[in-house]
PDB file of N, CA and C in Angstrom:
ATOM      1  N   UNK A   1       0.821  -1.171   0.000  1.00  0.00           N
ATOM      2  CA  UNK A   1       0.000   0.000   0.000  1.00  0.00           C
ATOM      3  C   UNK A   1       0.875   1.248   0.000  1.00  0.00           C
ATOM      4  N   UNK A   2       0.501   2.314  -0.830  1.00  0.00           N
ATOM      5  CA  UNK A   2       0.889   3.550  -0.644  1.00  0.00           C
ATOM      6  C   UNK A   2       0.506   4.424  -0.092  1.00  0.00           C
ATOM      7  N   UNK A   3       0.325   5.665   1.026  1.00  0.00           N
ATOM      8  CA  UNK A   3       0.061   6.846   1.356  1.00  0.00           C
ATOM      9  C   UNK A   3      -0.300   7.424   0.462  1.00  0.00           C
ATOM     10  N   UNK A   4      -1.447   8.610   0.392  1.00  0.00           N
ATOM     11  CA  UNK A   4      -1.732   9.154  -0.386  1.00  0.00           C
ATOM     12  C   UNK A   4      -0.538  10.522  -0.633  1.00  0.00           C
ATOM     13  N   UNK A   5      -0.436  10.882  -2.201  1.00  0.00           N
ATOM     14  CA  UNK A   5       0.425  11.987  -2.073  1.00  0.00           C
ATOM     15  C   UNK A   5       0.204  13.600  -1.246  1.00  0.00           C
ATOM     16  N   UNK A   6      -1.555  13.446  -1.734  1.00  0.00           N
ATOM     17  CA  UNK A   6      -1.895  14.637  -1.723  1.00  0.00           C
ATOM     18  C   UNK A   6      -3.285  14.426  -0.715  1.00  0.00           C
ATOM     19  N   UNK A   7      -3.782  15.156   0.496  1.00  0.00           N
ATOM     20  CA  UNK A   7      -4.699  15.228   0.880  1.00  0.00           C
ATOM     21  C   UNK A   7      -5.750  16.390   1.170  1.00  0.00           C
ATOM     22  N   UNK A   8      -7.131  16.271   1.560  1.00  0.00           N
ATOM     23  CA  UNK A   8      -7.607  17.969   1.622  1.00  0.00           C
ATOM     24  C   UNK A   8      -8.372  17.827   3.116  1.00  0.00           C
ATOM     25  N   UNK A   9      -8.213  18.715   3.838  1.00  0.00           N
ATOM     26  CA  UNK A   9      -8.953  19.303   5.231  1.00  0.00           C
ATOM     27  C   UNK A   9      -9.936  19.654   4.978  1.00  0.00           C
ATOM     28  N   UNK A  10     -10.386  19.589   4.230  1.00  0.00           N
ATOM     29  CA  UNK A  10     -11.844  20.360   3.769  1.00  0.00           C
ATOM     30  C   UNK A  10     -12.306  20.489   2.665  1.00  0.00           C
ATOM     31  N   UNK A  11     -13.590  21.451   1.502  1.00  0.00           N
ATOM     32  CA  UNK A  11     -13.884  21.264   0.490  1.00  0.00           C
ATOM     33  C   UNK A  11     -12.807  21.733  -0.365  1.00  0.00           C
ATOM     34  N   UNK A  12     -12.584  21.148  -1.825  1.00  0.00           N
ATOM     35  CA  UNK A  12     -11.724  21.457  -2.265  1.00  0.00           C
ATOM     36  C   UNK A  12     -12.406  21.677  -3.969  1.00  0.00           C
ATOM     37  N   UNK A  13     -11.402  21.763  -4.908  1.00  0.00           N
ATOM     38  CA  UNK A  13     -11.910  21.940  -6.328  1.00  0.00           C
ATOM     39  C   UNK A  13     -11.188  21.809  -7.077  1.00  0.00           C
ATOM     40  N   UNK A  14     -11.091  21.220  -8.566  1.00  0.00           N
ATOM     41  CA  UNK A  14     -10.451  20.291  -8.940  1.00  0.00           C
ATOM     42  C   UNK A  14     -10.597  20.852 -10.520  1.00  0.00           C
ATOM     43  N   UNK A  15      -9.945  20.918 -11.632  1.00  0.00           N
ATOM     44  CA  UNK A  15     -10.260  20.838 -13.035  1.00  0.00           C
ATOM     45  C   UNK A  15     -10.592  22.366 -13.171  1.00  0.00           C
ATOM     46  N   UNK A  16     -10.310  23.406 -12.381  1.00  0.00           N
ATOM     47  CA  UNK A  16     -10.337  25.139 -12.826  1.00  0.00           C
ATOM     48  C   UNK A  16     -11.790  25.076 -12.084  1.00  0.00           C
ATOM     49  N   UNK A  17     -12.241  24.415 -11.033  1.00  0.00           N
ATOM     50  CA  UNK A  17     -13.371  24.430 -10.261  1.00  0.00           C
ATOM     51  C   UNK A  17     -14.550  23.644 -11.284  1.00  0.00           C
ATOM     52  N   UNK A  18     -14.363  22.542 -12.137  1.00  0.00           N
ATOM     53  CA  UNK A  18     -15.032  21.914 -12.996  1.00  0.00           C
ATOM     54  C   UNK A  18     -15.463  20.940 -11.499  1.00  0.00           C
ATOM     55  N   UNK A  19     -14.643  20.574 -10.725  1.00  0.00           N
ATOM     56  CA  UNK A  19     -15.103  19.742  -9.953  1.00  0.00           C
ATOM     57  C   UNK A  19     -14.919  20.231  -8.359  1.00  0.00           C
ATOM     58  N   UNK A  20     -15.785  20.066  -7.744  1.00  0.00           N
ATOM     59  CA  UNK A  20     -16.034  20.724  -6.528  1.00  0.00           C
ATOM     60  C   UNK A  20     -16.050  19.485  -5.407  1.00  0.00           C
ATOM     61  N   UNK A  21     -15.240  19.108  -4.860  1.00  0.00           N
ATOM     62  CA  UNK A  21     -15.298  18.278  -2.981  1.00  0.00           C
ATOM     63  C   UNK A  21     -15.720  19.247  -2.136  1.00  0.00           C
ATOM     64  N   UNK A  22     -16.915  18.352  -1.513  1.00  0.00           N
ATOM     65  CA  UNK A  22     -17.813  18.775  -0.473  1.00  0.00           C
ATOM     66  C   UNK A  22     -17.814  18.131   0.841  1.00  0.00           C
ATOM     67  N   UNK A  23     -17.221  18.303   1.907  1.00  0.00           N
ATOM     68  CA  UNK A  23     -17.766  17.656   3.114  1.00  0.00           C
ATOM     69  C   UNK A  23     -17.790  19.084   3.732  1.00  0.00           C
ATOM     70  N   UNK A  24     -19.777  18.338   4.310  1.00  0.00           N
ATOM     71  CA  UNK A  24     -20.025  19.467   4.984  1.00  0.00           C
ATOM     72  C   UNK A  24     -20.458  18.644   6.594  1.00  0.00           C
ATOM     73  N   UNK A  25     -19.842  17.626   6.911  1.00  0.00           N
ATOM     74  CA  UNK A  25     -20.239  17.162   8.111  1.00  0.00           C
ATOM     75  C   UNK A  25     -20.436  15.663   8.346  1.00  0.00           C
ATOM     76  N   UNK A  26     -20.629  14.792   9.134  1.00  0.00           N
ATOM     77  CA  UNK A  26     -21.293  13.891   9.443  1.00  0.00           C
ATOM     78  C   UNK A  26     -22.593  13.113   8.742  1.00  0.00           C
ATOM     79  N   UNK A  27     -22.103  11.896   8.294  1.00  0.00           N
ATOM     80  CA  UNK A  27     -23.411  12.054   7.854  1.00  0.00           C
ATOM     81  C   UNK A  27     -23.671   9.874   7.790  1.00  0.00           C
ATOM     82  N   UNK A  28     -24.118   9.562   6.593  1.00  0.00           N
ATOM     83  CA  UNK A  28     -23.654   8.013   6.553  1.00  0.00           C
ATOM     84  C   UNK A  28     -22.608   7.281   7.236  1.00  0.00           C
ATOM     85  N   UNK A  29     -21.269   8.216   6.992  1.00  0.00           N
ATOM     86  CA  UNK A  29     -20.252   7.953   7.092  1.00  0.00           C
ATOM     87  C   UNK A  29     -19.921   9.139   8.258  1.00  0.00           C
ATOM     88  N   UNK A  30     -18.935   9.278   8.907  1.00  0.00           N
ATOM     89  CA  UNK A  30     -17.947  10.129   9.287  1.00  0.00           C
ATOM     90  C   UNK A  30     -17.382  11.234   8.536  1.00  0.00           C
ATOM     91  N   UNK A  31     -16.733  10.538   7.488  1.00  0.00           N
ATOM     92  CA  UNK A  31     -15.738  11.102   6.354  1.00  0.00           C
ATOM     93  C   UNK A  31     -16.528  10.920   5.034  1.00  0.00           C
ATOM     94  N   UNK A  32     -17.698  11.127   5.039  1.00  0.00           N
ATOM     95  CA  UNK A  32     -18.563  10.762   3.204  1.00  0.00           C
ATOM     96  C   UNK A  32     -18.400  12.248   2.859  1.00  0.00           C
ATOM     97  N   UNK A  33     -17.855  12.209   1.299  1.00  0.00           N
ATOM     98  CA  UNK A  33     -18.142  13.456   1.055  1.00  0.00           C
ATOM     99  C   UNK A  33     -18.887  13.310  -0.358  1.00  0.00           C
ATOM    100  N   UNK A  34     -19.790  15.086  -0.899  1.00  0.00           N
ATOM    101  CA  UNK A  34     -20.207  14.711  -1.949  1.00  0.00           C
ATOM    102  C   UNK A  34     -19.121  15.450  -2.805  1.00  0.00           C
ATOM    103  N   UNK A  35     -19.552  15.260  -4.050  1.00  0.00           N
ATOM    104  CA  UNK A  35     -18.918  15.648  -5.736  1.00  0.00           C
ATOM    105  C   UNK A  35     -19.741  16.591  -6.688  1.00  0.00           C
ATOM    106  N   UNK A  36     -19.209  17.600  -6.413  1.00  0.00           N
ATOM    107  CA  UNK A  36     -20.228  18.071  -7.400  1.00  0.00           C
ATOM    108  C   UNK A  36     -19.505  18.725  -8.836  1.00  0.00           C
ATOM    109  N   UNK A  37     -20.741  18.642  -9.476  1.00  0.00           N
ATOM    110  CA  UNK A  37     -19.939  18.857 -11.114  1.00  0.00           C
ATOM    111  C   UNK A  37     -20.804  20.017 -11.769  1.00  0.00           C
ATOM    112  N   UNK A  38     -20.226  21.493 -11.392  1.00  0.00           N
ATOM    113  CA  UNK A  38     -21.162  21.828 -11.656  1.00  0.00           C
ATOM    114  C   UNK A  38     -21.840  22.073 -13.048  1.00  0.00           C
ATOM    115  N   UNK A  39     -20.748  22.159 -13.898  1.00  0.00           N
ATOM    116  CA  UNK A  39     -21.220  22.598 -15.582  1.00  0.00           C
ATOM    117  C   UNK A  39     -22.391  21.580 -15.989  1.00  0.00           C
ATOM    118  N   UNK A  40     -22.348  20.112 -15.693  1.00  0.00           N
ATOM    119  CA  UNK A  40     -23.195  18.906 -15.594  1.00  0.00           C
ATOM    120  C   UNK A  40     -24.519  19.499 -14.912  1.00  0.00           C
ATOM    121  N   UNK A  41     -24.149  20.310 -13.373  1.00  0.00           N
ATOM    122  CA  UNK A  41     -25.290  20.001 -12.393  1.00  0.00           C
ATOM    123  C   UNK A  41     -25.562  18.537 -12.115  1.00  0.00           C
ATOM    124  N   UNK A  42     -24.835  18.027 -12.253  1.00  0.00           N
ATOM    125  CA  UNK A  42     -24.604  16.354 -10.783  1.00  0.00           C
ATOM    126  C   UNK A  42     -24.082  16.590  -9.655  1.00  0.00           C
ATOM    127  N   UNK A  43     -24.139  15.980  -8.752  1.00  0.00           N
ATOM    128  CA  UNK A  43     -23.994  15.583  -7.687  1.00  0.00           C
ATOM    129  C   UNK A  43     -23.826  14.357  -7.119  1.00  0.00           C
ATOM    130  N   UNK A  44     -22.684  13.823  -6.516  1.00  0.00           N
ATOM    131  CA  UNK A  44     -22.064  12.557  -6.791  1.00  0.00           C
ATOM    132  C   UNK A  44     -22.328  12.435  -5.178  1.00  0.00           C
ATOM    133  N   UNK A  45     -23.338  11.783  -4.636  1.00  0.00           N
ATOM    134  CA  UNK A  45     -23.446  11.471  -3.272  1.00  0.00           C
ATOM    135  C   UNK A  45     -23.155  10.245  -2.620  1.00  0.00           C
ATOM    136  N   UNK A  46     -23.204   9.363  -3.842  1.00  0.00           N
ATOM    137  CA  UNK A  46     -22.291   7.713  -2.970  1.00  0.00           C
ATOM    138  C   UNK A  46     -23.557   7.320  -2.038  1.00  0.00           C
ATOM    139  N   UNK A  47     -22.812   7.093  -0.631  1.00  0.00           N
ATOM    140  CA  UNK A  47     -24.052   6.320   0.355  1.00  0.00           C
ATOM    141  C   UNK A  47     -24.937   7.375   1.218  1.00  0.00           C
ATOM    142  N   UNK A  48     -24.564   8.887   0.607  1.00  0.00           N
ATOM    143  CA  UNK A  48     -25.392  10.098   1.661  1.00  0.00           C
ATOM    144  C   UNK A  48     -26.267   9.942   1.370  1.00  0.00           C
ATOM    145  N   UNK A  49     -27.010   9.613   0.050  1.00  0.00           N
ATOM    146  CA  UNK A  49     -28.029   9.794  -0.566  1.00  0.00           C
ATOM    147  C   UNK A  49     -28.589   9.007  -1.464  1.00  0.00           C
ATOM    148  N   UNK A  50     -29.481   7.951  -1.065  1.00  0.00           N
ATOM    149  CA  UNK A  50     -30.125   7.056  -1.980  1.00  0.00           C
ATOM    150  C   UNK A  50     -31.510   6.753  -1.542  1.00  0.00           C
ATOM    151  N   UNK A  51     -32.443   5.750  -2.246  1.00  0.00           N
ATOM    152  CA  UNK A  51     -33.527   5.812  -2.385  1.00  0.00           C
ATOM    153  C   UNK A  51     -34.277   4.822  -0.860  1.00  0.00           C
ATOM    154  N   UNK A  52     -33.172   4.376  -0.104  1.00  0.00           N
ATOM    155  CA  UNK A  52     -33.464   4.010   1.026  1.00  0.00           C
ATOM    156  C   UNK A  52     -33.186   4.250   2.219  1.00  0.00           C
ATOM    157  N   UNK A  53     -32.831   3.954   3.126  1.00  0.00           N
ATOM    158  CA  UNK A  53     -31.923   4.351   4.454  1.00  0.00           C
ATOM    159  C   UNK A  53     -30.464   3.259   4.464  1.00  0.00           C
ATOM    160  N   UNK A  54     -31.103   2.189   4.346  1.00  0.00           N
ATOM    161  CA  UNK A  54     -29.664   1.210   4.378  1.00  0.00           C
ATOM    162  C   UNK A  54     -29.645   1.041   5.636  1.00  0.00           C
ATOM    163  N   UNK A  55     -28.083   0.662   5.677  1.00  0.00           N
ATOM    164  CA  UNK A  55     -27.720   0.609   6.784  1.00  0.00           C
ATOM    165  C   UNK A  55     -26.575   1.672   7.479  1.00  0.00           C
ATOM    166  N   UNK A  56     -27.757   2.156   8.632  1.00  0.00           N
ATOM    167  CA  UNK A  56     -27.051   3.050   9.380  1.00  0.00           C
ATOM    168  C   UNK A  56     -26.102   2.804  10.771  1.00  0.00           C
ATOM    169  N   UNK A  57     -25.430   1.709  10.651  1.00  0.00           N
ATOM    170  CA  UNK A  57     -24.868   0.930  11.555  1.00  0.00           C
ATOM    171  C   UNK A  57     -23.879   2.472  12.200  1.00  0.00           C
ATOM    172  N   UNK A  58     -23.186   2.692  11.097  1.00  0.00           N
ATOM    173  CA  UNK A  58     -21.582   3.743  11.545  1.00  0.00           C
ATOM    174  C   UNK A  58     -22.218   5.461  11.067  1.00  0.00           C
ATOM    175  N   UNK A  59     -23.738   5.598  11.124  1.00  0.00           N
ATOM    176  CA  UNK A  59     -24.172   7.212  10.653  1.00  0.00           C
ATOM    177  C   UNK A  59     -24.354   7.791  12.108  1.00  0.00           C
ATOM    178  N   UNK A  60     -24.170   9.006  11.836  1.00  0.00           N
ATOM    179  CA  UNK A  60     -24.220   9.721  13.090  1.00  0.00           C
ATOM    180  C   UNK A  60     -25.640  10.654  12.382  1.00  0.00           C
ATOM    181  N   UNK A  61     -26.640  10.042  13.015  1.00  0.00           N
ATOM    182  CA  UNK A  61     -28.157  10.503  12.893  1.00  0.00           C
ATOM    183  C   UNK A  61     -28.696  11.810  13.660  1.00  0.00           C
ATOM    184  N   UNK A  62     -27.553  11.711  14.639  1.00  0.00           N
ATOM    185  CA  UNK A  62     -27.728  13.293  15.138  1.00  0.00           C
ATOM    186  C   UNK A  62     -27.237  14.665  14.068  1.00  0.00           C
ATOM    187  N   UNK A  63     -26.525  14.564  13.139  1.00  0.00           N
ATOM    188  CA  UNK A  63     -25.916  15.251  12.530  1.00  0.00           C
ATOM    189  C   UNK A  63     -26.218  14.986  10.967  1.00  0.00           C
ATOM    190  N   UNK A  64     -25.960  13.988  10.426  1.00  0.00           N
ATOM    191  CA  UNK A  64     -26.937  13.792   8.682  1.00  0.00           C
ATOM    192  C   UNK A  64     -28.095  14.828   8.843  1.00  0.00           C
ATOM    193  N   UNK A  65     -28.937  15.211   9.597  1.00  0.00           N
ATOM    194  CA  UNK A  65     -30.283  16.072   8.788  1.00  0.00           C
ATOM    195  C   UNK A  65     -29.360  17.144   8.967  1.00  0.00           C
ATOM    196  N   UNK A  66     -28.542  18.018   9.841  1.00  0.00           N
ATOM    197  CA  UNK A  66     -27.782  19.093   9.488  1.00  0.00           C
ATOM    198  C   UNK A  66     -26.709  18.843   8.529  1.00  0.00           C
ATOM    199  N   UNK A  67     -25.951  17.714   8.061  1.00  0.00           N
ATOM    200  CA  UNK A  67     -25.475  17.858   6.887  1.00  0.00           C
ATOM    201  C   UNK A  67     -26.014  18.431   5.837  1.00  0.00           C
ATOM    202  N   UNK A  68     -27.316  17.448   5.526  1.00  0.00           N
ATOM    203  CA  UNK A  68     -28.284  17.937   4.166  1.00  0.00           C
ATOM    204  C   UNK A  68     -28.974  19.125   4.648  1.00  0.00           C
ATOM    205  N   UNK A  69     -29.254  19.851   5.499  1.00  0.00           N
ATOM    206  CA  UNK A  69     -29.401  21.325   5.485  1.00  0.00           C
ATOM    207  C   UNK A  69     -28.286  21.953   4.862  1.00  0.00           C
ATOM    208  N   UNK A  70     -27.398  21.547   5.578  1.00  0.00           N
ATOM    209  CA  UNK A  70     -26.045  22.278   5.234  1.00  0.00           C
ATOM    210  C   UNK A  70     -26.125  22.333   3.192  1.00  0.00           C
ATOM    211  N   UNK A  71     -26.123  21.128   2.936  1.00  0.00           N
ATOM    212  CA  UNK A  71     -26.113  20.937   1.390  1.00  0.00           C
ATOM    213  C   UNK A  71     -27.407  21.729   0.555  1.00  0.00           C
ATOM    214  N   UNK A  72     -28.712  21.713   1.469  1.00  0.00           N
ATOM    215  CA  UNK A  72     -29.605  22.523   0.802  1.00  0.00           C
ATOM    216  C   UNK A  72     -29.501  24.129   0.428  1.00  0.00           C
ATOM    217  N   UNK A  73     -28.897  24.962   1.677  1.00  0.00           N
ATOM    218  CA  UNK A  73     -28.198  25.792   1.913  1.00  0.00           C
ATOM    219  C   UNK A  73     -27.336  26.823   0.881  1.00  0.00           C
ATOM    220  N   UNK A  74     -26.646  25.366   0.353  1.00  0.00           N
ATOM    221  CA  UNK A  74     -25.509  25.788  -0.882  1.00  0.00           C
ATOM    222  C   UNK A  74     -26.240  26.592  -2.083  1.00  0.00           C
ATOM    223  N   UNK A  75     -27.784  26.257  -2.091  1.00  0.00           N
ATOM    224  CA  UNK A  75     -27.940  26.324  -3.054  1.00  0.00           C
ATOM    225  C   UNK A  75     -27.619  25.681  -4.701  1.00  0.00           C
ATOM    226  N   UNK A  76     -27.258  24.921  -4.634  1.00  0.00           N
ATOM    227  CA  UNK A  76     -26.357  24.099  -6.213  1.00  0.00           C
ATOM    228  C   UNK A  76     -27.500  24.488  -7.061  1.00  0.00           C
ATOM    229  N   UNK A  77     -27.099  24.294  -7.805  1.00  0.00           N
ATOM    230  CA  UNK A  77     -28.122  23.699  -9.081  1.00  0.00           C
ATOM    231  C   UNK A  77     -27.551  22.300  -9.702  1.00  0.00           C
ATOM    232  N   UNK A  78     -28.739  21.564  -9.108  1.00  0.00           N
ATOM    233  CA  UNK A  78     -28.689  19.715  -9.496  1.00  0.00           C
ATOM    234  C   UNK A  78     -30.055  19.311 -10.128  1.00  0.00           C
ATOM    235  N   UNK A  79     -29.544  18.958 -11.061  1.00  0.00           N
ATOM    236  CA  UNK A  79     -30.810  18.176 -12.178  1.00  0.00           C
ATOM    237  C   UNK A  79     -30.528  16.561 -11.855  1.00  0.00           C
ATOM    238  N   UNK A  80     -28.907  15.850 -11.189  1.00  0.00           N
ATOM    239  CA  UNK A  80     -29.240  14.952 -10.876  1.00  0.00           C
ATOM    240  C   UNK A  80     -28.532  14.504 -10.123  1.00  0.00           C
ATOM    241  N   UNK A  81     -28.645  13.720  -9.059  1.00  0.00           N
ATOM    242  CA  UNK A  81     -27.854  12.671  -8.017  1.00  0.00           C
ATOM    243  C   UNK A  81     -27.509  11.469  -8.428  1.00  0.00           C
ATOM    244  N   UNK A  82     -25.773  11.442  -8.169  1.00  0.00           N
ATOM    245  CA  UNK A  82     -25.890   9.618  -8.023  1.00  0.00           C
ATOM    246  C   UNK A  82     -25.532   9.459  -6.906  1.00  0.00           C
ATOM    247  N   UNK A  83     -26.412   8.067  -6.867  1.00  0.00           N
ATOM    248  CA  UNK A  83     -26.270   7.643  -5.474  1.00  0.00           C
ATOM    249  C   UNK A  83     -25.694   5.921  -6.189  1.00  0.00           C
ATOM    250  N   UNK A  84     -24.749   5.330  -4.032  1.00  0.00           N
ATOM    251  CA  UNK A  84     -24.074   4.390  -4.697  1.00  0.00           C
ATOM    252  C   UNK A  84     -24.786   3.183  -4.466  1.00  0.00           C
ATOM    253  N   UNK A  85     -26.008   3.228  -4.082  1.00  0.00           N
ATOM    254  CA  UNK A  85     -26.451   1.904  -3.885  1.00  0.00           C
ATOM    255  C   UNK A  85     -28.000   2.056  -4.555  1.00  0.00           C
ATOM    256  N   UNK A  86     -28.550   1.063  -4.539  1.00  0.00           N
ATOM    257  CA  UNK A  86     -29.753   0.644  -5.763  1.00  0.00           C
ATOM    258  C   UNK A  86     -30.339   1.579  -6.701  1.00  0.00           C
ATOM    259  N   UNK A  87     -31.037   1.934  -7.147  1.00  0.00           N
ATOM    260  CA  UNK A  87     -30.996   3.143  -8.451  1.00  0.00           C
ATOM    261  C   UNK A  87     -29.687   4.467  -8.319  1.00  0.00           C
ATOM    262  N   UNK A  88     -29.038   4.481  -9.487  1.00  0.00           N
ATOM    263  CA  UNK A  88     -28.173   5.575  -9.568  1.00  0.00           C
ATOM    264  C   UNK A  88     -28.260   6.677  -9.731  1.00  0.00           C
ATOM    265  N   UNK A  89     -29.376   6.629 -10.386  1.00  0.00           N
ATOM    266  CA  UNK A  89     -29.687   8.278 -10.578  1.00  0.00           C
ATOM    267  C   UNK A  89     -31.508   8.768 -10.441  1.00  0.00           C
ATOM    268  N   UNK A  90     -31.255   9.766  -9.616  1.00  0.00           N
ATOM    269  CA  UNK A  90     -32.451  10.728  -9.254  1.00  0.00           C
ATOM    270  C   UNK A  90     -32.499  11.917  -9.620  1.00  0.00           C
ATOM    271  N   UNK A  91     -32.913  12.273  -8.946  1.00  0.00           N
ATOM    272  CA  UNK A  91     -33.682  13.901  -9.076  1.00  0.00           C
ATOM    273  C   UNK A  91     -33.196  14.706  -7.877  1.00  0.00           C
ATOM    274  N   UNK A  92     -33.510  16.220  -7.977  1.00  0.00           N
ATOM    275  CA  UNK A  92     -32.600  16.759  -6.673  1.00  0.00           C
ATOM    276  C   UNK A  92     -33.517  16.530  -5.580  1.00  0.00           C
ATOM    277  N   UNK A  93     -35.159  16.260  -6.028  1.00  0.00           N
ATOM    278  CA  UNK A  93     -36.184  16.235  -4.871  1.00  0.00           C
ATOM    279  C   UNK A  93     -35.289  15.513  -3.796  1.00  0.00           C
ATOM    280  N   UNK A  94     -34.006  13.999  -4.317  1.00  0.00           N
ATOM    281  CA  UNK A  94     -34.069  13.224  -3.354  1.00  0.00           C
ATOM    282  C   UNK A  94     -33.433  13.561  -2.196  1.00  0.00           C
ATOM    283  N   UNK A  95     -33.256  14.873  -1.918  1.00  0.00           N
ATOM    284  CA  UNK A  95     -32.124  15.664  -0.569  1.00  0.00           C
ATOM    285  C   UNK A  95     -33.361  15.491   0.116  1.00  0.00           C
ATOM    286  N   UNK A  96     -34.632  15.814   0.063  1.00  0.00           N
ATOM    287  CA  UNK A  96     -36.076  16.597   0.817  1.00  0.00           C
ATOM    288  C   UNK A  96     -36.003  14.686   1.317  1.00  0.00           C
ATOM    289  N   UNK A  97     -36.074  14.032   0.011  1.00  0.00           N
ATOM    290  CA  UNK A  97     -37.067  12.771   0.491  1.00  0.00           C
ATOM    291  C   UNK A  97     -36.199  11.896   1.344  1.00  0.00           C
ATOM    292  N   UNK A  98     -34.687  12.121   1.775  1.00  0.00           N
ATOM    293  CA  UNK A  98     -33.944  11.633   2.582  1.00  0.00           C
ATOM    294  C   UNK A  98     -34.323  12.250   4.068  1.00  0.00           C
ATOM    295  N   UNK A  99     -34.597  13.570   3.819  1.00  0.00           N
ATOM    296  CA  UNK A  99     -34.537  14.020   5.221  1.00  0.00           C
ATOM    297  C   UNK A  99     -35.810  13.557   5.746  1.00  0.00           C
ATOM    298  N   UNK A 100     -37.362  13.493   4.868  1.00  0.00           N
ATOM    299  CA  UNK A 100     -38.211  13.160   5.592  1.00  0.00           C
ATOM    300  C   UNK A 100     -38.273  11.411   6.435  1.00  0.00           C
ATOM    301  N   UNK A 101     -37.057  10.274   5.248  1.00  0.00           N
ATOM    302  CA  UNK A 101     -36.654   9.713   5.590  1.00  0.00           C
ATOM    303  C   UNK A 101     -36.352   9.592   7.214  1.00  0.00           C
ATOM    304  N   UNK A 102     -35.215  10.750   7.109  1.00  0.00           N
ATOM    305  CA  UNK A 102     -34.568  10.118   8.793  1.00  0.00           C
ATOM    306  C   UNK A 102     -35.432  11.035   9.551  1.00  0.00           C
ATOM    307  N   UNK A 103     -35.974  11.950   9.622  1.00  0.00           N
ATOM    308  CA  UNK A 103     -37.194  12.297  10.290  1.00  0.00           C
ATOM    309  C   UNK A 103     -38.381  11.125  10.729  1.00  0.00           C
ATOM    310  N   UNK A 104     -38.649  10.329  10.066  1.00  0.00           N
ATOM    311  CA  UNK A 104     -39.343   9.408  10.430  1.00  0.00           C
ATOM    312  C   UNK A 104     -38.811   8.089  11.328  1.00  0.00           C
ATOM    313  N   UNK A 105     -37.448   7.804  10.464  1.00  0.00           N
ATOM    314  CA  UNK A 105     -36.641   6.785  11.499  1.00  0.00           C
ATOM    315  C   UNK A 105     -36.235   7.383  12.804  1.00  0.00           C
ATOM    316  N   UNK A 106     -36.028   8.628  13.279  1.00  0.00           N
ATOM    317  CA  UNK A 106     -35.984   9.194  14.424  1.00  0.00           C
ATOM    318  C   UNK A 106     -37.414   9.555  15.465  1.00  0.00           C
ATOM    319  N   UNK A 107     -37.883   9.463  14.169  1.00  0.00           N
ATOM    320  CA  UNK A 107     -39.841   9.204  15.211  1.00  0.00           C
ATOM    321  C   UNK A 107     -40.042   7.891  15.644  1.00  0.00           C
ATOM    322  N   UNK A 108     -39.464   6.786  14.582  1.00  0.00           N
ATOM    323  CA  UNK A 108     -40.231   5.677  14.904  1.00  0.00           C
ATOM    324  C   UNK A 108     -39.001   4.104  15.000  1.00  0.00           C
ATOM    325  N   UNK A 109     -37.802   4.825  15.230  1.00  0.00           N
ATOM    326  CA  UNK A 109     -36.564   3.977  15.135  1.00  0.00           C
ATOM    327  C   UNK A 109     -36.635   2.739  13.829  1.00  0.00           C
ATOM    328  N   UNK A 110     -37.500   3.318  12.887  1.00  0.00           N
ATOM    329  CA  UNK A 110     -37.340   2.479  12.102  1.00  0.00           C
ATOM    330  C   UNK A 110     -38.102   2.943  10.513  1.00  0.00           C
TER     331      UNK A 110
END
């Protein structure tokens, strides 16, 4: 294994700002960050954002709905999400339909 050469503390941008790294917090993961592209308008969310909950074994549920505030916030302009587990691509509705998501698993632990 190698060390990485290069690392970032925070959001970063990539390709003359063609590509934008986002961590804005806690969320699935610890360390999940999103991708955004903006000339595209994608948004590369991996396991923050998909059409289920999954498994939230290692999410810090206190903090994911202020992540995706945080991400609503930004304002982007996204026509689409990928997400990394069962359908790849959505719509930007799916930031709203995650949060009502863990809004409900925090009402009803499930």
């Amino acid at each position: 294994m190698v060390l990485p050469t290069k690392t970032y503390g925070a959001d970063f941008t990539l390709e003359n700002g063609d590509i934008r790294g986002l961590y804005l917090g806690p969320s699935h993961n610890v360390d999940d960050i999103f991708v955004y592209f903006p000339k595209q308008k994608v948004l590369y969310a991996g396991s923050i954002l998909k059409e289920h909950l999954g498994n939230l074994a290692f999410a810090n549920l206190e903090e994911y709905p202020k992540t995706l505030e945080k991400l609503r916030q930004l304002h982007l302009e996204i026509d689409k999400i990928i997400s990394g587990h069962w359908s790849a691509v959505h719509g930007s509705g799916l930031i709203d339909e995650y949060l009502v998501m863990l809004k409900k698993h925090s009402e009803t632990g499930h």
